[in-house]
N, C-alpha and C. Protein backbone atom coordinates (compact mmCIF):
# COMPACT_ATOMS: atom_id res chain seq x y z
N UNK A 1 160.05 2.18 -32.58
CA UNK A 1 159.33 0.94 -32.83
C UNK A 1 160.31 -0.23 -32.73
N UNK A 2 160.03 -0.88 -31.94
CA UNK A 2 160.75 -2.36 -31.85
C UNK A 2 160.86 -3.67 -33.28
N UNK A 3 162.06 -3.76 -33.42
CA UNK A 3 162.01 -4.45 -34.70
C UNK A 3 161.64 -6.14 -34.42
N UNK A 4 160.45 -6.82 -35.10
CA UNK A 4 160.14 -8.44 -34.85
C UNK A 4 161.65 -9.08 -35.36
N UNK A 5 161.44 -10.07 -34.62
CA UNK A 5 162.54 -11.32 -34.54
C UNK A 5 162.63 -12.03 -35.62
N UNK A 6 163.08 -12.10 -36.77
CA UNK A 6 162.74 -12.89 -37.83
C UNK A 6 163.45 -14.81 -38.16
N UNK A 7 162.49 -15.08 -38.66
CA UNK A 7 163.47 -16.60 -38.39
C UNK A 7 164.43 -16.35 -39.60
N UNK A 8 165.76 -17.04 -39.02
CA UNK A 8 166.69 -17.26 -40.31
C UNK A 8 166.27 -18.59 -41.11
N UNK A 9 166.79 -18.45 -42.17
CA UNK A 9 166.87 -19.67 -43.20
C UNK A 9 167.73 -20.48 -42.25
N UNK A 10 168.61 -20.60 -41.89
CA UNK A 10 169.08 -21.77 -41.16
C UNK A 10 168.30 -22.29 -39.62
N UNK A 11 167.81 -21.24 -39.17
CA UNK A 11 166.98 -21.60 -38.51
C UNK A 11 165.58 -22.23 -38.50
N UNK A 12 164.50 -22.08 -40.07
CA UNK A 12 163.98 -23.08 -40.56
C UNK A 12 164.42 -24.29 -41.32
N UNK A 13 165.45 -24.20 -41.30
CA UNK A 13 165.89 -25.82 -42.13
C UNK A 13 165.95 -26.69 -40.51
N UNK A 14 166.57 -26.05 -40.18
CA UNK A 14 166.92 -27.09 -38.43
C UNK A 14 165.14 -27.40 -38.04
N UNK A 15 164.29 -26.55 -38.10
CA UNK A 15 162.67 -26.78 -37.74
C UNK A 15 162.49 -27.88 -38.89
N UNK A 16 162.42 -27.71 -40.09
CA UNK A 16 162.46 -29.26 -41.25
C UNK A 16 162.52 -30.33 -40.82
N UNK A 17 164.07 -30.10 -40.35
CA UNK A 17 164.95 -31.37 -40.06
C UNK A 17 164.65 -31.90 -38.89
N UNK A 18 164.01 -31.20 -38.15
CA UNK A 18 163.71 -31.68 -36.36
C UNK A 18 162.39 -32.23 -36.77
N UNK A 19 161.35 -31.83 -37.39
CA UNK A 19 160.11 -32.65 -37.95
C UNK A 19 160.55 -33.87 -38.50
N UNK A 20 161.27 -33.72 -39.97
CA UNK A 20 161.49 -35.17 -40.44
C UNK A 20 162.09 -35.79 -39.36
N UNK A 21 162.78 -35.57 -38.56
CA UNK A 21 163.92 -36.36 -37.83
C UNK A 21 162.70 -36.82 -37.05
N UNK A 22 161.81 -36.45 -36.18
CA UNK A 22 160.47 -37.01 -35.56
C UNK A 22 159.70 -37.62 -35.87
N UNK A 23 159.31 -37.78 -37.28
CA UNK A 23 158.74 -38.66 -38.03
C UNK A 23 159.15 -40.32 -38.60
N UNK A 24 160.65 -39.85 -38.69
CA UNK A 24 161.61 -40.93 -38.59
C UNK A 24 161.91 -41.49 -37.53
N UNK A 25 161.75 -41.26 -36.23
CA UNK A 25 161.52 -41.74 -35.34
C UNK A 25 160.83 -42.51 -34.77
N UNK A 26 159.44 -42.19 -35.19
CA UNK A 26 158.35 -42.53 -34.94
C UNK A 26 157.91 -43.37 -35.72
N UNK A 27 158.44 -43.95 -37.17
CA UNK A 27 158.64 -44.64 -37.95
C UNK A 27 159.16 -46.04 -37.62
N UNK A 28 160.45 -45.62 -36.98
CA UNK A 28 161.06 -46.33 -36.40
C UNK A 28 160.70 -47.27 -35.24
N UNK A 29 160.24 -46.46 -34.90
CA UNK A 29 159.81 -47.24 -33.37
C UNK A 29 158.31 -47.76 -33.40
N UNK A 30 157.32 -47.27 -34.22
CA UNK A 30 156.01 -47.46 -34.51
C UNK A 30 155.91 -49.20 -35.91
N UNK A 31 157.42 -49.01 -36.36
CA UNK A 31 157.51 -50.05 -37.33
C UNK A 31 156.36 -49.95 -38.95
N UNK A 32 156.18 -48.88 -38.79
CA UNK A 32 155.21 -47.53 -40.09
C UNK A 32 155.80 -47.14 -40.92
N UNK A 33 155.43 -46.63 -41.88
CA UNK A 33 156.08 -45.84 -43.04
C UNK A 33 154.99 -44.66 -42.83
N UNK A 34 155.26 -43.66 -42.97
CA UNK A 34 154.57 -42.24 -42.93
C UNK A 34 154.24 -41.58 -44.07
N UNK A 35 153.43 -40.65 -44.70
CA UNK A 35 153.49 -40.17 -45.90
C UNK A 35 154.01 -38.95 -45.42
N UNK A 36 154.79 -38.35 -46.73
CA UNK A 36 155.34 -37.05 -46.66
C UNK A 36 154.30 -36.01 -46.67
N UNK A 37 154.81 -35.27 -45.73
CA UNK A 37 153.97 -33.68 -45.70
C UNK A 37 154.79 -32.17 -45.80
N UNK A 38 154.09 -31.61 -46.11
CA UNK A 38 154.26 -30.08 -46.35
C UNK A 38 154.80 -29.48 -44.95
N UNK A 39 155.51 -28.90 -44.86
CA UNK A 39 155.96 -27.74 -43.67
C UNK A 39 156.23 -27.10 -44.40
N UNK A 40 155.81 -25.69 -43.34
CA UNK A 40 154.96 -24.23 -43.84
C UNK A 40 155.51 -23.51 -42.53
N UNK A 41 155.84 -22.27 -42.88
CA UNK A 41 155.86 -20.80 -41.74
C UNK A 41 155.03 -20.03 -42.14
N UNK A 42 154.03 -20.26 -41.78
CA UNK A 42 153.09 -19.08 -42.43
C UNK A 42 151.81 -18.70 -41.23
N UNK A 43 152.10 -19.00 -39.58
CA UNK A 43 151.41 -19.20 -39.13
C UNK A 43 151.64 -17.47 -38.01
N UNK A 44 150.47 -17.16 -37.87
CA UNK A 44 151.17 -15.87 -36.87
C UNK A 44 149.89 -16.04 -35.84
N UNK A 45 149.85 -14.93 -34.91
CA UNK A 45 149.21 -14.82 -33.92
C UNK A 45 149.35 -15.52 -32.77
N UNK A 46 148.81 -16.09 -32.45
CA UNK A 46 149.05 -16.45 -30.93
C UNK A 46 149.66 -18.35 -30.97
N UNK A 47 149.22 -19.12 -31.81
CA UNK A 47 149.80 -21.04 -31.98
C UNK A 47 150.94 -20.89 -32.47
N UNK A 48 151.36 -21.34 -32.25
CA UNK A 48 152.84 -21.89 -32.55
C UNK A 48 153.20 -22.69 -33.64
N UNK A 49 152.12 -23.29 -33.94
CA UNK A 49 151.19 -24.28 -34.97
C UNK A 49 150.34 -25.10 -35.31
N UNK A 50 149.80 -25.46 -36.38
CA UNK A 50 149.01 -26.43 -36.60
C UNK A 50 149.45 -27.37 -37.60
N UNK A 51 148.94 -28.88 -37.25
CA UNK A 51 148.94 -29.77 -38.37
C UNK A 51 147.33 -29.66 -38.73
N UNK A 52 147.09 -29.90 -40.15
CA UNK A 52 146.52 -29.98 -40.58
C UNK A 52 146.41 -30.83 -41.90
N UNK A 53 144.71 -31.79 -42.11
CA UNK A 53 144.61 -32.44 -43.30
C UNK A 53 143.55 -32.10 -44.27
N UNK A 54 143.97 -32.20 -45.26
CA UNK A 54 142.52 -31.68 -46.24
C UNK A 54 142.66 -32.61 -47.11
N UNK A 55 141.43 -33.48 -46.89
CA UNK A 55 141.76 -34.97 -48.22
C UNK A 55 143.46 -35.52 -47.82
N UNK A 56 143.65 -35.81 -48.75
CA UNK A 56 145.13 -36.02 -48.59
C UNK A 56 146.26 -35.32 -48.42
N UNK A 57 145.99 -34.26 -48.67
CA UNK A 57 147.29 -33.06 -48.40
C UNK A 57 147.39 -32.86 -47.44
N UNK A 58 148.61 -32.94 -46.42
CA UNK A 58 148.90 -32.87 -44.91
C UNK A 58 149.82 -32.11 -44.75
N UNK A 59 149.79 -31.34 -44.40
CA UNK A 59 150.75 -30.59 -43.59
C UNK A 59 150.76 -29.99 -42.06
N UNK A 60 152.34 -29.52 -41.97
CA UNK A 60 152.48 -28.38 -40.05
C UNK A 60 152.69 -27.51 -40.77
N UNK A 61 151.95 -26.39 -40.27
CA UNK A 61 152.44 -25.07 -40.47
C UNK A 61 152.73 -24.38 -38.88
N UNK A 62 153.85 -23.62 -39.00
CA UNK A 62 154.64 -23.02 -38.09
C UNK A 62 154.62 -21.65 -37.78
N UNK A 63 154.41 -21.15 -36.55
CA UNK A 63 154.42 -19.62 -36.37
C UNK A 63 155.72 -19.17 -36.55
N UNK A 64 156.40 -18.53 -37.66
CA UNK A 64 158.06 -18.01 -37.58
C UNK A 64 158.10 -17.44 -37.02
N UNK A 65 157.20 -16.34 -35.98
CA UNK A 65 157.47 -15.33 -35.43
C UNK A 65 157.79 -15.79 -34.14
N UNK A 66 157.34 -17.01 -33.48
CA UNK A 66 157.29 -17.09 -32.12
C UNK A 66 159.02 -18.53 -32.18
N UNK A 67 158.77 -19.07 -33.12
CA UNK A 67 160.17 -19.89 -33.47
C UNK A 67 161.44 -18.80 -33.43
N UNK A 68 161.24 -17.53 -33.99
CA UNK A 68 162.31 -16.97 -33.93
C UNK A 68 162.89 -16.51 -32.62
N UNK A 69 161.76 -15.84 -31.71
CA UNK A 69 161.92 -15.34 -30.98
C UNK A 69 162.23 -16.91 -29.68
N UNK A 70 161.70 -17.95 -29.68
CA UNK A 70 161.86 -18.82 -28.47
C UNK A 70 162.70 -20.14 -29.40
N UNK A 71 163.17 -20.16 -29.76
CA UNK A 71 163.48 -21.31 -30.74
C UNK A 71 163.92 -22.71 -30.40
N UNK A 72 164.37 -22.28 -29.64
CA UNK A 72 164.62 -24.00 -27.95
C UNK A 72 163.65 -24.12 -27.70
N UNK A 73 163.07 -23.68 -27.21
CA UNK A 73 161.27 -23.96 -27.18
C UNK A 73 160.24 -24.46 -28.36
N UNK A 74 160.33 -24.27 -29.23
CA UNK A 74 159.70 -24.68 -30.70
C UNK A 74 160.30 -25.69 -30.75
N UNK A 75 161.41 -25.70 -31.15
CA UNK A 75 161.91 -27.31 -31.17
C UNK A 75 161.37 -28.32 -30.28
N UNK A 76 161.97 -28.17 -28.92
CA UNK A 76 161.71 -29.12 -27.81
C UNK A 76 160.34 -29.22 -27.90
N UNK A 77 159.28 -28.40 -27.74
CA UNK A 77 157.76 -28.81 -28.07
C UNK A 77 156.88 -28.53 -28.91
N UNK A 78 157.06 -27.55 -29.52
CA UNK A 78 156.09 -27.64 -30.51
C UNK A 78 156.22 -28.70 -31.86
N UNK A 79 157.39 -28.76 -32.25
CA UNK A 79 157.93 -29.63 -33.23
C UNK A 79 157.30 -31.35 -32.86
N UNK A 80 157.31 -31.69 -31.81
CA UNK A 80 156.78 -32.92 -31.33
C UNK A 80 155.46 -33.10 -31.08
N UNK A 81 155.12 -31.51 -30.95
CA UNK A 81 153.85 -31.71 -30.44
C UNK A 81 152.80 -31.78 -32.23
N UNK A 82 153.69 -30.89 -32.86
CA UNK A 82 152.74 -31.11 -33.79
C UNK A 82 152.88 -32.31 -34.80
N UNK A 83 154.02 -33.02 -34.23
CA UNK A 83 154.26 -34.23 -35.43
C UNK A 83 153.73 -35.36 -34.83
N UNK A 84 153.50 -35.36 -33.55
CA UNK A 84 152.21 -36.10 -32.96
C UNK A 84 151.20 -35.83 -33.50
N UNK A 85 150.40 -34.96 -33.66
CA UNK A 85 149.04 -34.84 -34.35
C UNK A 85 148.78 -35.69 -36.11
N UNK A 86 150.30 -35.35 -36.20
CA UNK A 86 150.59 -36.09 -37.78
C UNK A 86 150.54 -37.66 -37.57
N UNK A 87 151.27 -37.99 -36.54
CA UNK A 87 151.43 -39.42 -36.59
C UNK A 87 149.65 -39.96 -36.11
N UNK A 88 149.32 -39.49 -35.03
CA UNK A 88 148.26 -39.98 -34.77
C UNK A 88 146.78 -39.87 -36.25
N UNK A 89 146.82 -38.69 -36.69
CA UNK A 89 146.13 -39.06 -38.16
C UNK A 89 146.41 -40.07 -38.35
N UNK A 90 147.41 -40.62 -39.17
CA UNK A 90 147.89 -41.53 -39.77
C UNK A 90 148.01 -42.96 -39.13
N UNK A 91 147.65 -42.76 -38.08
CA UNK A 91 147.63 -44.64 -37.32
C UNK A 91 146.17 -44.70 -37.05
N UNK A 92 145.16 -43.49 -37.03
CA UNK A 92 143.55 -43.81 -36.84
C UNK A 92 142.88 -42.65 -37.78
N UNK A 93 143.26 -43.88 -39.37
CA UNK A 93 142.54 -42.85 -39.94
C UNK A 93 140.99 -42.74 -40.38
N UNK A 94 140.30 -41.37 -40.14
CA UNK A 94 138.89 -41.63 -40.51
C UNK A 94 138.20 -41.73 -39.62
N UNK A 95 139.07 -41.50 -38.34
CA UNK A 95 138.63 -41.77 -36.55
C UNK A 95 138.33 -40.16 -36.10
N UNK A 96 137.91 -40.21 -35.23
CA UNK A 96 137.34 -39.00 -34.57
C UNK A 96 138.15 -39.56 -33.04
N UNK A 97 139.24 -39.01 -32.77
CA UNK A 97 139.89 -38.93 -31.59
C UNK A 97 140.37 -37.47 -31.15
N UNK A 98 140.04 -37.44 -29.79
CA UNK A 98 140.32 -36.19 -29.29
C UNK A 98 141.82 -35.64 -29.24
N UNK A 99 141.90 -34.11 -29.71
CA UNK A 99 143.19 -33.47 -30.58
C UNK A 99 143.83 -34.01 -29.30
N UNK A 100 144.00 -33.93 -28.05
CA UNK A 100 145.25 -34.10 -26.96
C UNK A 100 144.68 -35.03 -26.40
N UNK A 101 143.98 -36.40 -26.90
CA UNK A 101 143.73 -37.21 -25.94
C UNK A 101 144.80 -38.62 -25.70
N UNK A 102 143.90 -39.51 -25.51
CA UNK A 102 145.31 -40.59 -24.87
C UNK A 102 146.37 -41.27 -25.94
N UNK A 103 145.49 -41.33 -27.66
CA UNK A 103 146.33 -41.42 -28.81
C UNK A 103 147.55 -40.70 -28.78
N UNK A 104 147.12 -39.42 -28.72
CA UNK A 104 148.30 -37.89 -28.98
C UNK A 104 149.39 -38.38 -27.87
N UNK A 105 148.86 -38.67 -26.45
CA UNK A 105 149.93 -38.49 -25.09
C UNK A 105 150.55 -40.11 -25.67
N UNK A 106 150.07 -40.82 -25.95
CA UNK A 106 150.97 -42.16 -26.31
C UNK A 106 152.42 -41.62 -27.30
N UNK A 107 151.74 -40.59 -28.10
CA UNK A 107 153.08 -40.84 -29.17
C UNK A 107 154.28 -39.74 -28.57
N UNK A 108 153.07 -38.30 -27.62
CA UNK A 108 154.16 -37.68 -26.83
C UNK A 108 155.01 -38.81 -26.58
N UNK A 109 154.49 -39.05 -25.50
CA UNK A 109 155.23 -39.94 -24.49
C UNK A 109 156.55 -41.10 -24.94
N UNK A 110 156.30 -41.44 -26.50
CA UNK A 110 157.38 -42.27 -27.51
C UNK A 110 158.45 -41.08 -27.39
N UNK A 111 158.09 -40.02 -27.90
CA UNK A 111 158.91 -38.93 -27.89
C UNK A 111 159.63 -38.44 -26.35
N UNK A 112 159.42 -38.82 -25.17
CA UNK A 112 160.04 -39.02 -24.27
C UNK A 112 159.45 -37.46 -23.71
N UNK A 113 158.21 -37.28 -24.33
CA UNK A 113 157.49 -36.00 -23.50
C UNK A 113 156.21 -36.92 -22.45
N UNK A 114 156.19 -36.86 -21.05
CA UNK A 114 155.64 -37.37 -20.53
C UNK A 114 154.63 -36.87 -19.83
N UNK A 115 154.88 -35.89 -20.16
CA UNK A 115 153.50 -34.82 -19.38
C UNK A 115 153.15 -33.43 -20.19
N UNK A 116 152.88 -33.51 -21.47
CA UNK A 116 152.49 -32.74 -22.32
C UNK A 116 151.39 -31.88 -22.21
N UNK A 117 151.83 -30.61 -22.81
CA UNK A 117 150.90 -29.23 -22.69
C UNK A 117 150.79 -28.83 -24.05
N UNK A 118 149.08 -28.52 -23.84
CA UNK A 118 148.38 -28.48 -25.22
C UNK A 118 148.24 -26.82 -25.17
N UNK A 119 148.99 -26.13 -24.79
CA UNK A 119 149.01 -25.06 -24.84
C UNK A 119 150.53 -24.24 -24.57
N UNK A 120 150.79 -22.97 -24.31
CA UNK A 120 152.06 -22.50 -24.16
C UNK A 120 151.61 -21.06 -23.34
N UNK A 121 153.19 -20.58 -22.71
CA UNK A 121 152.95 -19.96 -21.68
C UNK A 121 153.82 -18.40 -22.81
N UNK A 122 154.03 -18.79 -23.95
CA UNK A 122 155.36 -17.30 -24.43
C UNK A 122 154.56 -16.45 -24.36
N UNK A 123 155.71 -15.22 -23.89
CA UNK A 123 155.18 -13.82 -24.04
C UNK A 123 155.30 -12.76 -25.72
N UNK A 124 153.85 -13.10 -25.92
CA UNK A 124 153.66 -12.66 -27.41
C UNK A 124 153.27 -11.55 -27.58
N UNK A 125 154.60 -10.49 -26.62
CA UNK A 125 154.62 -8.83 -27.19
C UNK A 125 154.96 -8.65 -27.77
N UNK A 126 154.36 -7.99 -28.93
CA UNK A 126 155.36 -7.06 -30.10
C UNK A 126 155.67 -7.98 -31.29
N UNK A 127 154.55 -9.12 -31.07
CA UNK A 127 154.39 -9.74 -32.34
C UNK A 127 153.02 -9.54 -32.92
N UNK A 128 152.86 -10.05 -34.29
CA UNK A 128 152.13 -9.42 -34.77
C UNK A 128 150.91 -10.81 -34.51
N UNK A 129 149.75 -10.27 -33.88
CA UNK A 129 149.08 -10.79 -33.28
C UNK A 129 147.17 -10.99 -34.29
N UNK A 130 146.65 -12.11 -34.66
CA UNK A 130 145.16 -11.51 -35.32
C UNK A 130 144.14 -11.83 -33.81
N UNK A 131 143.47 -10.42 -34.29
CA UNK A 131 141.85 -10.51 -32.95
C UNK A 131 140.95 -10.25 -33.72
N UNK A 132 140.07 -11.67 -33.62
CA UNK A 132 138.77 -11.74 -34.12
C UNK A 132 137.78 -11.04 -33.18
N UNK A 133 136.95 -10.48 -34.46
CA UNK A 133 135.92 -9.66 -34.07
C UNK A 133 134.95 -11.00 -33.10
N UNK A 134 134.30 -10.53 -31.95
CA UNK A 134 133.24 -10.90 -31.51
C UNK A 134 131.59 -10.79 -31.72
N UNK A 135 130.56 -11.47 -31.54
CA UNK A 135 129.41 -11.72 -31.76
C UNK A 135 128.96 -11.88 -30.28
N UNK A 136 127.91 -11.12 -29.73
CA UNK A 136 127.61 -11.75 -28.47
C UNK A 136 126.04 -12.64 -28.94
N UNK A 137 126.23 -13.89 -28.01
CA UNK A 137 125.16 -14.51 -28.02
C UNK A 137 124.71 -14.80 -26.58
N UNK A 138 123.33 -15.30 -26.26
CA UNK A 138 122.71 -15.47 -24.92
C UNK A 138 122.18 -17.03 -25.07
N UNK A 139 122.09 -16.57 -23.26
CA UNK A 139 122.07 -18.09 -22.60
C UNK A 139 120.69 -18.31 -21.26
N UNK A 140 120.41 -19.24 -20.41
CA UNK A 140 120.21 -18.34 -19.50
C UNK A 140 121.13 -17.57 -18.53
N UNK A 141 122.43 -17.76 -18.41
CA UNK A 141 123.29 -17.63 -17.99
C UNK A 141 123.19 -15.99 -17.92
N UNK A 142 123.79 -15.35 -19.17
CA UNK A 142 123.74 -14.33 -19.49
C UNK A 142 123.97 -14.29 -21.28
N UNK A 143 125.22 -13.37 -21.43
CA UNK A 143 125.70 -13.02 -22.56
C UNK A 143 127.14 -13.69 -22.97
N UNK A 144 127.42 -14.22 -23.72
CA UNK A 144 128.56 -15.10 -23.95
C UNK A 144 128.96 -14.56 -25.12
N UNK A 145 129.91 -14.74 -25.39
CA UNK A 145 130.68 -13.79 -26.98
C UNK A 145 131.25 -15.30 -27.80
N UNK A 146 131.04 -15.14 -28.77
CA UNK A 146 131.92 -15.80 -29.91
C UNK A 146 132.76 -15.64 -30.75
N UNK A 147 133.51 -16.05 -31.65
CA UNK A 147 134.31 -15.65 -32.23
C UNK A 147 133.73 -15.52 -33.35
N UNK A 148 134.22 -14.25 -34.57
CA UNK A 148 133.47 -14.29 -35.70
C UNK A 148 133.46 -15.94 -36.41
N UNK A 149 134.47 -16.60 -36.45
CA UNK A 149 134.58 -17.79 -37.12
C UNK A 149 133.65 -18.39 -36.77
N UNK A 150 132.84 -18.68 -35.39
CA UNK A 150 132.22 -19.49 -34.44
C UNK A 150 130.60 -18.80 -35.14
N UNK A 151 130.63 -17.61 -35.05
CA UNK A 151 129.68 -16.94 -35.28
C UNK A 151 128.90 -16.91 -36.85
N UNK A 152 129.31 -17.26 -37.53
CA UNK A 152 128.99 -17.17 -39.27
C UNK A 152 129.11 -18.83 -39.34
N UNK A 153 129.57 -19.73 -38.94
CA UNK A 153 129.37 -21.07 -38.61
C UNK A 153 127.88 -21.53 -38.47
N UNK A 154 127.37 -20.52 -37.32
CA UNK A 154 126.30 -20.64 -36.74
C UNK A 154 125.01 -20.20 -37.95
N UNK A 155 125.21 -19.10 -38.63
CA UNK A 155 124.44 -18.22 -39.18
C UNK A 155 124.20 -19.26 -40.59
N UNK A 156 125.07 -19.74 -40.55
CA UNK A 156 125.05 -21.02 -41.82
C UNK A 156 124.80 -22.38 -42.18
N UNK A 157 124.43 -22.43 -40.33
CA UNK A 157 123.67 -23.80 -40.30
C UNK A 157 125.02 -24.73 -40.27
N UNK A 158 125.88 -24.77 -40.09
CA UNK A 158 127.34 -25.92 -39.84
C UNK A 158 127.42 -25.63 -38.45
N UNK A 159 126.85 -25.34 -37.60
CA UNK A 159 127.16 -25.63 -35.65
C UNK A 159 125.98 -24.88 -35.41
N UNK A 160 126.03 -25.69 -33.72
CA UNK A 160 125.19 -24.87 -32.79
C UNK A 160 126.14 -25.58 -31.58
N UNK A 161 126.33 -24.15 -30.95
CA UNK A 161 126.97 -23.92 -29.62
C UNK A 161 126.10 -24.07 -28.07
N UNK A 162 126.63 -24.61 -27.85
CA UNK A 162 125.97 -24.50 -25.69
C UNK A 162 126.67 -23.71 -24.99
N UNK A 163 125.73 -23.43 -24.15
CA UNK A 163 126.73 -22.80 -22.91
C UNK A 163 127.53 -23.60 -22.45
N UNK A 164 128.78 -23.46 -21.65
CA UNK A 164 129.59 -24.52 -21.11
C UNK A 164 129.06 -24.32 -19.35
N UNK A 165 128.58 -23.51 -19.35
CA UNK A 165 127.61 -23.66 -17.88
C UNK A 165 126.20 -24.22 -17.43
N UNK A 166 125.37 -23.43 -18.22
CA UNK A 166 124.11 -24.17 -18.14
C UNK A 166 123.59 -25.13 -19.34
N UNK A 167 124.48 -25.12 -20.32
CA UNK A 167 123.99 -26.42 -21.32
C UNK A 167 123.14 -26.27 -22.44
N UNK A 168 122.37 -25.08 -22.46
CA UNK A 168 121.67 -24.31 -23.34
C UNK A 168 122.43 -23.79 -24.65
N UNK A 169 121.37 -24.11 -25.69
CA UNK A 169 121.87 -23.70 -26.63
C UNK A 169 122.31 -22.25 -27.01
N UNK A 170 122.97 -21.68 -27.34
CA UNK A 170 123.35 -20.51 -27.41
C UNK A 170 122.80 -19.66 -28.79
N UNK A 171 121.98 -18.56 -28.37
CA UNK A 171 120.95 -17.77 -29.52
C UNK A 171 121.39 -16.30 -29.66
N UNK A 172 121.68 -15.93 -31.38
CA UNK A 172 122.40 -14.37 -31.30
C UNK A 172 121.65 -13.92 -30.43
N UNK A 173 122.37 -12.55 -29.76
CA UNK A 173 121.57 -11.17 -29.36
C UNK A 173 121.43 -10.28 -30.51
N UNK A 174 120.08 -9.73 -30.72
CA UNK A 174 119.78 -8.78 -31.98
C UNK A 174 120.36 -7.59 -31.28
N UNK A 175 120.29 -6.55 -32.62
CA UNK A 175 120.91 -5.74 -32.65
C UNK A 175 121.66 -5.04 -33.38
């Protein structure tokens, strides 16, 4: 059995310090004061991370598993990418702006990322990975699957999904 990559303690303080140091940046150059947030490793499976707000509590949480293993890579983008999501909260707040839209690429782009990817290409073998169960639902299309999250959403009255082809609302299959 292949042993996972684990992050060192010195290797999350430098992830800390590369956040605050981005925030201070962006401070800087935005002429803002920022509120302090939480950073977290507690993130696994396939993101690298998320910022996230609940009321006022803000935080990034960080995949350690994929930082350990690519860690020039986490830094150089994910670290920016997710302290963009932070800064942009915080300059439109209470706004409904799209997670990678032209807000997010403005503050990339402060950050001297000019052509930013809202996604990543690492090879995530032999880490420890979560797979949500599926739900299939229909269309006229055919059969489309959801994710359990997507799926108990639905069952609870908080969403209704379309096809991304024909536009139709999307209805369980019994069973």
């Amino acid at each position: 059995m292949s042993s996972l990559p684990i992050l060192t303690d010195d290797q999350a303080r430098r992830v800390v310090d590369a956040t605050r140091e981005r925030i201070r940046f962006a401070s800087r150059a935005l002429n803002q004061s920022f509120p302090e947030l939480e950073i977290r490793f507690d993130v696994s499976g396939r993101a690298w991370g998320y910022y996230v707000r609940r009321g006022r509590q803000r935080s990034i949480r960080y995949n350690p598993w994929l930082f350990a293993r690519f860690f020039t890579e986490g830094i150089d983008n994910t670290v920016p990418h997710e302290v963009a999501h932070f800064i942009v909260d915080c300059l439109h707040p209470r706004q409904r702006v799209k997670p990678h839209g032209p807000e997010w690429r403005r503050i990339m782009a402060l950050f001297g990322i000019d052509n930013p990817s809202a996604t990543h290409r690492a090879d995530l073998g032999g880490l420890p990975i979560r797979r949500q169960r599926r739900f299939d639902y229909r269309c006229r299309c055919g059969v489309v699957p959801l994710t359990a999250t997507r799926h108990y959403r639905y069952l609870r009255g908080e969403a209704v999904y379309h096809c991304r082809r024909c536009g139709q609302a999307l209805e369980p299959v019994e069973g």
